[in-house]
PDB file of N, CA and C in Angstrom:
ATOM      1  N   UNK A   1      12.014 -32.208  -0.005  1.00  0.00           N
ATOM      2  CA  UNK A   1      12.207 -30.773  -0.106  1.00  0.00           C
ATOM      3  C   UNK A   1      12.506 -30.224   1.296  1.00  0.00           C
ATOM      4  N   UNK A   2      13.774 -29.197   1.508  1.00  0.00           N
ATOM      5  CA  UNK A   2      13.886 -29.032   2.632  1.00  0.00           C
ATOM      6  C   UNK A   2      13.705 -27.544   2.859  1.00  0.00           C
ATOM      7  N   UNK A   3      13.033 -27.390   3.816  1.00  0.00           N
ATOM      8  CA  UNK A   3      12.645 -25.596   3.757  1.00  0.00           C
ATOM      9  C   UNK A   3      14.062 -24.614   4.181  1.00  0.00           C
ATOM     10  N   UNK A   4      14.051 -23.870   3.398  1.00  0.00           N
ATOM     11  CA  UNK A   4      14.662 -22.669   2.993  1.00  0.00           C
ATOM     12  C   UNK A   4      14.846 -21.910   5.048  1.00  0.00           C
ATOM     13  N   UNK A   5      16.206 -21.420   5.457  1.00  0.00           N
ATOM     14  CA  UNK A   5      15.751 -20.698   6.658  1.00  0.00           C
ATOM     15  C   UNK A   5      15.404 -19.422   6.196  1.00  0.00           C
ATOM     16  N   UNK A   6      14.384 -18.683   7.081  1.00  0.00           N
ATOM     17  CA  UNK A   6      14.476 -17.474   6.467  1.00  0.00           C
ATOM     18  C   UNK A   6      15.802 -16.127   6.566  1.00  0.00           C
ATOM     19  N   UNK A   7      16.031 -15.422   5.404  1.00  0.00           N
ATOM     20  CA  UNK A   7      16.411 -14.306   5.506  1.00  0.00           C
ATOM     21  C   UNK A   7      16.696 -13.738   6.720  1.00  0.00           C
ATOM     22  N   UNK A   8      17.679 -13.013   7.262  1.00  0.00           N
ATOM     23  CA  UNK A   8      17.922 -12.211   8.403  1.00  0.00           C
ATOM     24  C   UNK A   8      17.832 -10.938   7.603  1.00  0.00           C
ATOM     25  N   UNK A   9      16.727 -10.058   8.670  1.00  0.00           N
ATOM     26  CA  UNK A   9      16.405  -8.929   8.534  1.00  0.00           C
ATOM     27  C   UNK A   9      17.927  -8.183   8.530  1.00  0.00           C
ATOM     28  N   UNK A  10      17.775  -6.862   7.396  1.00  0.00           N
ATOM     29  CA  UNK A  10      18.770  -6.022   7.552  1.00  0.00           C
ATOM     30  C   UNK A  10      19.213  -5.135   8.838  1.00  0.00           C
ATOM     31  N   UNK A  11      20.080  -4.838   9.106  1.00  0.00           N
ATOM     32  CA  UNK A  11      20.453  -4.067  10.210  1.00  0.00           C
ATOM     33  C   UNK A  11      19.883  -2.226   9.820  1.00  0.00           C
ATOM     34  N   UNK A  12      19.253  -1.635  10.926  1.00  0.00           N
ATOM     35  CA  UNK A  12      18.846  -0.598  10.904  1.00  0.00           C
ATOM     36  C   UNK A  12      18.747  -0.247  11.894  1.00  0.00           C
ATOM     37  N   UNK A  13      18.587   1.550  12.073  1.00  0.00           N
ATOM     38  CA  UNK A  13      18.773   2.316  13.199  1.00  0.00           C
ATOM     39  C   UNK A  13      17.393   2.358  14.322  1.00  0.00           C
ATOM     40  N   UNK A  14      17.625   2.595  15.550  1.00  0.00           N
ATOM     41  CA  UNK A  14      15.840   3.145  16.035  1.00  0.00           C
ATOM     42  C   UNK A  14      15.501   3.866  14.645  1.00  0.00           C
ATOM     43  N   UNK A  15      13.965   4.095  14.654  1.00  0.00           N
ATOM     44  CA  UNK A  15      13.716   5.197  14.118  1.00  0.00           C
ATOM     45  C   UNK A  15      13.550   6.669  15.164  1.00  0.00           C
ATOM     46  N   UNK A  16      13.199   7.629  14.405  1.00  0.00           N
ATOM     47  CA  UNK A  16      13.787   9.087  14.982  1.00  0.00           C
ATOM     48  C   UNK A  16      12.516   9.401  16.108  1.00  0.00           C
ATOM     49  N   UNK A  17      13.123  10.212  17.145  1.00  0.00           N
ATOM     50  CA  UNK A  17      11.976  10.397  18.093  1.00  0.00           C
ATOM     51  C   UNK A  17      10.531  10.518  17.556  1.00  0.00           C
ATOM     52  N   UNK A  18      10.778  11.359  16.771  1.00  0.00           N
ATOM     53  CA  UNK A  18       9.473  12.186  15.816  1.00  0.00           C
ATOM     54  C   UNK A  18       8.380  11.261  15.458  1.00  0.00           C
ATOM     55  N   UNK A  19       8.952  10.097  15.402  1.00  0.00           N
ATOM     56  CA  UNK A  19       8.091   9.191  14.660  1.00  0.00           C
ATOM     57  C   UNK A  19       7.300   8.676  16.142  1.00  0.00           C
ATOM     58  N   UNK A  20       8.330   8.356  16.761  1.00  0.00           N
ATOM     59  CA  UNK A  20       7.569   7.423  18.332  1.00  0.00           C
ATOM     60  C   UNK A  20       6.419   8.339  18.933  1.00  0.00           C
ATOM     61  N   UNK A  21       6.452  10.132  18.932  1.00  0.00           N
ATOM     62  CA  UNK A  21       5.908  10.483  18.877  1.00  0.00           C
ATOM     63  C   UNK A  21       4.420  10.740  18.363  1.00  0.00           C
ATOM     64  N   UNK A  22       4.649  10.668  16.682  1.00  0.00           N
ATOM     65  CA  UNK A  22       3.709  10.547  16.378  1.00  0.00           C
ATOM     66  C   UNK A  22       2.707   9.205  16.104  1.00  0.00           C
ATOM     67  N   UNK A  23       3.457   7.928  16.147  1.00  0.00           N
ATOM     68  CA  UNK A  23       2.440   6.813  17.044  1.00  0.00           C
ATOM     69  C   UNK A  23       1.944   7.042  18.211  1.00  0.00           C
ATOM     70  N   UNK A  24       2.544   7.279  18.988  1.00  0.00           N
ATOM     71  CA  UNK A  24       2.060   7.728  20.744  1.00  0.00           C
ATOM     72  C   UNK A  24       0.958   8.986  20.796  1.00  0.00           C
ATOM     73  N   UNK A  25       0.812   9.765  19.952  1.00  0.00           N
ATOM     74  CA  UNK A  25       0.121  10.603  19.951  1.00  0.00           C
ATOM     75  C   UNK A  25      -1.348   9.719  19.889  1.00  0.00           C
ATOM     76  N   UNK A  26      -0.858   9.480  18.739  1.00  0.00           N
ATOM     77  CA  UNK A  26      -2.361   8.758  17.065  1.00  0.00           C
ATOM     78  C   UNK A  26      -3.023   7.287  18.181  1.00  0.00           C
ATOM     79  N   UNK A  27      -2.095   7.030  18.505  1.00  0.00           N
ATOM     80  CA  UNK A  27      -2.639   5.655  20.171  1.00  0.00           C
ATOM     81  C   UNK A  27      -3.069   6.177  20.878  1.00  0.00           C
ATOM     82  N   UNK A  28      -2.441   7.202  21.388  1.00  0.00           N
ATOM     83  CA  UNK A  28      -3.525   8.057  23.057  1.00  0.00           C
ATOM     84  C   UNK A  28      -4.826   8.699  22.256  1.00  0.00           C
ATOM     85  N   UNK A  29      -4.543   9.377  21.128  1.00  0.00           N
ATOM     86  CA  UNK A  29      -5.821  10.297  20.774  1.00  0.00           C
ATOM     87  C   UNK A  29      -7.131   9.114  20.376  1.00  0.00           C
ATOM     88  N   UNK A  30      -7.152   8.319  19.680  1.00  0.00           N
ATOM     89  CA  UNK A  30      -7.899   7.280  19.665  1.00  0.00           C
ATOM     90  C   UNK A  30      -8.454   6.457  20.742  1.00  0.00           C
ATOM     91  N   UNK A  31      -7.731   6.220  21.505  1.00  0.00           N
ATOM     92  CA  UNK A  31      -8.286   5.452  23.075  1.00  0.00           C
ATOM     93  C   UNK A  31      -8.602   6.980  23.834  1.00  0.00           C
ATOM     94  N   UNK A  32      -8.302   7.770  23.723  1.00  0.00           N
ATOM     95  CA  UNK A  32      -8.988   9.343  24.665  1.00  0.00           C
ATOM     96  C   UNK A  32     -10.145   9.756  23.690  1.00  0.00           C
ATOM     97  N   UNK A  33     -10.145   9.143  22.748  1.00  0.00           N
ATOM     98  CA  UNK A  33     -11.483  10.278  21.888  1.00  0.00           C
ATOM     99  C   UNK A  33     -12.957   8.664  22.075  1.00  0.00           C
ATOM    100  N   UNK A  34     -12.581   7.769  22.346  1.00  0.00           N
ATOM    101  CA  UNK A  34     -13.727   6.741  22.087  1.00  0.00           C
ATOM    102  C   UNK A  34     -14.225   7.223  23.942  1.00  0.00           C
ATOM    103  N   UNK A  35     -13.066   7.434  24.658  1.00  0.00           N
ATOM    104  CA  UNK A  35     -13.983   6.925  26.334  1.00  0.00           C
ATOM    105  C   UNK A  35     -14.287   8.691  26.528  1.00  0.00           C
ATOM    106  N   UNK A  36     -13.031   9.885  25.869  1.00  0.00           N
ATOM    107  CA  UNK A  36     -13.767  11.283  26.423  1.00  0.00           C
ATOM    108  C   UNK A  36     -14.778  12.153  25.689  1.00  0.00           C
ATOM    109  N   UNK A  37     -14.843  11.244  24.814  1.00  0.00           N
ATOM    110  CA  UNK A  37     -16.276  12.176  23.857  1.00  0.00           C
ATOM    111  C   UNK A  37     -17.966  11.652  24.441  1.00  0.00           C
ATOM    112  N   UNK A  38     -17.521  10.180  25.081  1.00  0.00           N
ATOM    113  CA  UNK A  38     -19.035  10.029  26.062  1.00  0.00           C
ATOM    114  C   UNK A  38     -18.999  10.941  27.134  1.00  0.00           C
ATOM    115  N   UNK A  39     -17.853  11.440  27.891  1.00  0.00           N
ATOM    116  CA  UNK A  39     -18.427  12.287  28.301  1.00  0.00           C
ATOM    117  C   UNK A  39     -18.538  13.855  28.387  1.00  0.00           C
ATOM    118  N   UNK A  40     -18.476  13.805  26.985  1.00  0.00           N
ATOM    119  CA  UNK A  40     -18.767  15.057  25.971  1.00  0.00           C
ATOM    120  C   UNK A  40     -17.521  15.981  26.764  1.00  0.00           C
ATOM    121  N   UNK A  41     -16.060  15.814  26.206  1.00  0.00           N
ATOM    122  CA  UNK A  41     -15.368  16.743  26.850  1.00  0.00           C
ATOM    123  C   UNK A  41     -14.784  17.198  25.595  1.00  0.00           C
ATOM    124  N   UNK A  42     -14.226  18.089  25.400  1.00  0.00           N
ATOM    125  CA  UNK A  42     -13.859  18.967  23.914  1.00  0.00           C
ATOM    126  C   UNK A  42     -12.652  18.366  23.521  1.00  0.00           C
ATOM    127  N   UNK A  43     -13.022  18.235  22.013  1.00  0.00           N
ATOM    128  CA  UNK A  43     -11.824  17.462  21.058  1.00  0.00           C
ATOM    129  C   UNK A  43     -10.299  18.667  21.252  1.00  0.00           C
ATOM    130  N   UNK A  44     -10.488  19.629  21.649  1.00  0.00           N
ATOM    131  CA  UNK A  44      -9.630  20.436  22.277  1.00  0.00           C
ATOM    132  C   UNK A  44      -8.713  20.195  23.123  1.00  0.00           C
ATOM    133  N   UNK A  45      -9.565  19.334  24.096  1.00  0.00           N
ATOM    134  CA  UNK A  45      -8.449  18.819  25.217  1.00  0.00           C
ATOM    135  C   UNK A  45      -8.240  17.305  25.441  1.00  0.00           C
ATOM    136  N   UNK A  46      -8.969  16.899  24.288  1.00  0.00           N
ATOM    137  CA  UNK A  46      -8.243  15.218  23.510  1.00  0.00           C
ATOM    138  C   UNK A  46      -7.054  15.624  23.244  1.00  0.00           C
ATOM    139  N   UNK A  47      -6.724  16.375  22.334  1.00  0.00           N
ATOM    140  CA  UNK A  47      -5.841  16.867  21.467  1.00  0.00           C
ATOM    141  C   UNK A  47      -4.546  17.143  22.434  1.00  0.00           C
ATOM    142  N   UNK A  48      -4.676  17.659  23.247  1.00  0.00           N
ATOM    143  CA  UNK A  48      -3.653  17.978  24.594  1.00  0.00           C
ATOM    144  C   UNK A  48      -3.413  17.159  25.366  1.00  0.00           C
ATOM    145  N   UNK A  49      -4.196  16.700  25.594  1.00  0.00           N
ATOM    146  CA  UNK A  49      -3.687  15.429  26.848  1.00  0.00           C
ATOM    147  C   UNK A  49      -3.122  14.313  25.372  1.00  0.00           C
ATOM    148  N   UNK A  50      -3.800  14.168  24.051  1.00  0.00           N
ATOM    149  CA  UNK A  50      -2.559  13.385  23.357  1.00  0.00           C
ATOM    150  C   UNK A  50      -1.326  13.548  23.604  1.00  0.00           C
ATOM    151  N   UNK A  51      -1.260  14.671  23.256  1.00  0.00           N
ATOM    152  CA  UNK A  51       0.390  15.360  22.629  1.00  0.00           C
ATOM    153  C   UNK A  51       0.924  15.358  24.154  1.00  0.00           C
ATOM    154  N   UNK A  52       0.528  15.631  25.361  1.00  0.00           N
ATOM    155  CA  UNK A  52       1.002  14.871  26.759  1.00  0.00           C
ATOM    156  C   UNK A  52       1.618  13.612  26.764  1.00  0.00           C
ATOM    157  N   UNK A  53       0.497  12.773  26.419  1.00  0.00           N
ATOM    158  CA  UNK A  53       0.688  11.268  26.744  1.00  0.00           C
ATOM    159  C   UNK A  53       2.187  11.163  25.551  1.00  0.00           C
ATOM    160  N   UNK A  54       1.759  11.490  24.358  1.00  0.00           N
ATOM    161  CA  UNK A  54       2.776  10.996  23.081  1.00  0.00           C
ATOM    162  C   UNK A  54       4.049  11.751  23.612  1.00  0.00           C
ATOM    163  N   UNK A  55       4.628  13.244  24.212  1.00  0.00           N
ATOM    164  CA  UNK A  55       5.827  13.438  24.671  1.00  0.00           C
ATOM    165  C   UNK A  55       6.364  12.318  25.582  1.00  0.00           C
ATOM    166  N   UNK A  56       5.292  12.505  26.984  1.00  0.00           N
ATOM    167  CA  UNK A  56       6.054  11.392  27.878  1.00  0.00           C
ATOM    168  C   UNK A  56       6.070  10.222  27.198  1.00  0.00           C
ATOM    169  N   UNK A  57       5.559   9.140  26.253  1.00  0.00           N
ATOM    170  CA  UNK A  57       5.640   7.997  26.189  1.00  0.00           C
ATOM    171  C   UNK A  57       6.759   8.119  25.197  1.00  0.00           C
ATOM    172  N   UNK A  58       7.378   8.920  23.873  1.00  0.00           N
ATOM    173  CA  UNK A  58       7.912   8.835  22.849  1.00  0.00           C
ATOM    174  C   UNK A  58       9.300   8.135  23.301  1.00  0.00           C
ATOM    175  N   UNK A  59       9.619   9.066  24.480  1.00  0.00           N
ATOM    176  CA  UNK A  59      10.902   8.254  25.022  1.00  0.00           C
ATOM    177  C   UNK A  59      11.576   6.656  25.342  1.00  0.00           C
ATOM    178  N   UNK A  60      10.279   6.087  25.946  1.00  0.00           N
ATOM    179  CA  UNK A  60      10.020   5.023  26.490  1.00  0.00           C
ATOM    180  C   UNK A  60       9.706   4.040  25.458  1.00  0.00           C
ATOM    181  N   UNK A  61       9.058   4.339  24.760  1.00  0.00           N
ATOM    182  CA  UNK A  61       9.078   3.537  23.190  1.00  0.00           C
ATOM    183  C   UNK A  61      10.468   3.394  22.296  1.00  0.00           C
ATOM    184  N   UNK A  62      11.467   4.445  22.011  1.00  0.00           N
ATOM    185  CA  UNK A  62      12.143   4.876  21.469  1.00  0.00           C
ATOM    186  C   UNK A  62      13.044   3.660  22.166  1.00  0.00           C
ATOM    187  N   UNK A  63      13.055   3.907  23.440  1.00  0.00           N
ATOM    188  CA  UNK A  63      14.324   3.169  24.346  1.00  0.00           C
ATOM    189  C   UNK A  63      13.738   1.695  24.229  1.00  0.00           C
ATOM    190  N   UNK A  64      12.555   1.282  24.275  1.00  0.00           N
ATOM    191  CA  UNK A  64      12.195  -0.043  24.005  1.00  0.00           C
ATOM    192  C   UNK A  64      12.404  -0.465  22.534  1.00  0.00           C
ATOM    193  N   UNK A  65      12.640   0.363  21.386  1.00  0.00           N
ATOM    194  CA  UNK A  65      13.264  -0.146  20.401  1.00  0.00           C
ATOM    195  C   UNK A  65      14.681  -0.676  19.893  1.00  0.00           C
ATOM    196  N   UNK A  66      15.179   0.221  21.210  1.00  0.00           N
ATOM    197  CA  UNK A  66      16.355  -0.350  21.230  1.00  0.00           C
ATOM    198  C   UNK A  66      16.954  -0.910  21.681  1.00  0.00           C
ATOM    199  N   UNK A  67      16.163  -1.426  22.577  1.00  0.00           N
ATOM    200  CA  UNK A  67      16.512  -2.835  23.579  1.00  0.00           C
ATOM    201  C   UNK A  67      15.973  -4.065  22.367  1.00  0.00           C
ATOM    202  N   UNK A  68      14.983  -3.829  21.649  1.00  0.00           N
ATOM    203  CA  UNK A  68      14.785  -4.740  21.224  1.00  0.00           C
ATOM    204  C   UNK A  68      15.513  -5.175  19.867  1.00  0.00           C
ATOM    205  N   UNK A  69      16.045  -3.959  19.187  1.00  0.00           N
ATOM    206  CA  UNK A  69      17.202  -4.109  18.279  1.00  0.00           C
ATOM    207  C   UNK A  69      18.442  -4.706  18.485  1.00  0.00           C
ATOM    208  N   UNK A  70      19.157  -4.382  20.326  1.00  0.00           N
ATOM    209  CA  UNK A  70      20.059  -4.599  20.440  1.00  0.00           C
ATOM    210  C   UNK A  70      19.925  -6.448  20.768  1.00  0.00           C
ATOM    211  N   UNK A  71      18.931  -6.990  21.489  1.00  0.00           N
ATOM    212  CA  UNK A  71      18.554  -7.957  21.420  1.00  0.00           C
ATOM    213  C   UNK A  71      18.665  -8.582  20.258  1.00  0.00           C
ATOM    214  N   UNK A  72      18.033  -8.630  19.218  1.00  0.00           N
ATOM    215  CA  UNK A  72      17.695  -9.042  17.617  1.00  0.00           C
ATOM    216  C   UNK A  72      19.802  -9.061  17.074  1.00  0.00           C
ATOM    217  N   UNK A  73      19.981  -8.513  17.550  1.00  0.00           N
ATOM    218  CA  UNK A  73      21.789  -8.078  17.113  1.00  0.00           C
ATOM    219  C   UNK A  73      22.814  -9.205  18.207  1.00  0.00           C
ATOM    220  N   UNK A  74      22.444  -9.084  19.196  1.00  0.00           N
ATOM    221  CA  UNK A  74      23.045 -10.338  19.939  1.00  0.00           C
ATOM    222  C   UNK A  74      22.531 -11.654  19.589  1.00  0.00           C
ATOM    223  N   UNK A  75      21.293 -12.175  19.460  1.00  0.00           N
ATOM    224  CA  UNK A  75      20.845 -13.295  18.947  1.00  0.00           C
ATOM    225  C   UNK A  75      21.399 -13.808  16.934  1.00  0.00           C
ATOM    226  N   UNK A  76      22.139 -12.707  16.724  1.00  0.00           N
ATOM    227  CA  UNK A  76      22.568 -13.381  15.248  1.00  0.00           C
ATOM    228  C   UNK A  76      21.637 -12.713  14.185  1.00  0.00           C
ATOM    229  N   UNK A  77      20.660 -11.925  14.626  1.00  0.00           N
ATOM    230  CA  UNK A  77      19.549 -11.011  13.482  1.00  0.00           C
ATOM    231  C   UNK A  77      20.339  -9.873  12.712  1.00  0.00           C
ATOM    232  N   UNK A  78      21.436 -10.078  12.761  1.00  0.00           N
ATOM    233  CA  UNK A  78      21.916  -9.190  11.958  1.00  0.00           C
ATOM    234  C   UNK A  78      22.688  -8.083  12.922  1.00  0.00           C
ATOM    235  N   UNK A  79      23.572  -7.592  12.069  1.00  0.00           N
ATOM    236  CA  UNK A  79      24.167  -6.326  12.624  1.00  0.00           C
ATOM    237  C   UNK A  79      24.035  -5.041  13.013  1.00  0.00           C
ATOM    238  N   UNK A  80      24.814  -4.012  14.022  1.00  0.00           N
ATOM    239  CA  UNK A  80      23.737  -2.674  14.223  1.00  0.00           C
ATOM    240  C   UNK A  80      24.858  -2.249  13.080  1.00  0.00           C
ATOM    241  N   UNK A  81      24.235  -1.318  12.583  1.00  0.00           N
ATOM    242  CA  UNK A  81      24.837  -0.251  11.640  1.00  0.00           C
ATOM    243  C   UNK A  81      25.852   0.905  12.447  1.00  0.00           C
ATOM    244  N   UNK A  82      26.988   1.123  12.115  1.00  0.00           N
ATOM    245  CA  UNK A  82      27.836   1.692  13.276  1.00  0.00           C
ATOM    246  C   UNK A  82      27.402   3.412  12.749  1.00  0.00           C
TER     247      UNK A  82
END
C-alpha cells in the first residue's frame, strides 16, 4: 500500500486587517490581564493598552501572512488567487 500525498491546500487571500486585529487584541488582553490584575491595575486600562498593542501589531501579523502565503505559492502549495 502506498500512501496517498496529501492534498494541496486551496489558494486564498490574507485575511482582512480586522481580523489580525482582533487576535492581537484577545493575545495582548490575556497575557496583560494574568501579570496586570496582580498588580491590581483597572481592567480599564487592560482594555487600552490591548487595543494599543492589537493596532500596532495587526500590521505586522497581516504582513507576516503574507510572506508566508507567498512562500506556500512559490514552493508549489498552490496558487494566489489574482
Amino acid at each position: 500500500m502506498t500512501a496517498q500525498p496529501p492534498d494541496e491546500l486551496p489558494p486564498r487571500d490574507p485575511r482582512p486587517l480586522i481580523v489580525h486585529f482582533a487576535v492581537d487584541f484577545a493575545v495582548a488582553f490575556l497575557v496583560l490581564l494574568v501579570v496586570l490584575l496582580i498588580f491590581e491595575v483597572s481592567i480599564l486600562v487592560i482594555i487600552a493598552v490591548s487595543s494599543m498593542l492589537g493596532v500596532l501589531a495587526a500590521p505586522l501579523t497581516r504582513r507576516a501572512e503574507e510572506r508566508a502565503l507567498a512562500e506556500r505559492y512559490a514552493t508549489g502549495g498552490g496558487s494566489p488567487s489574482a
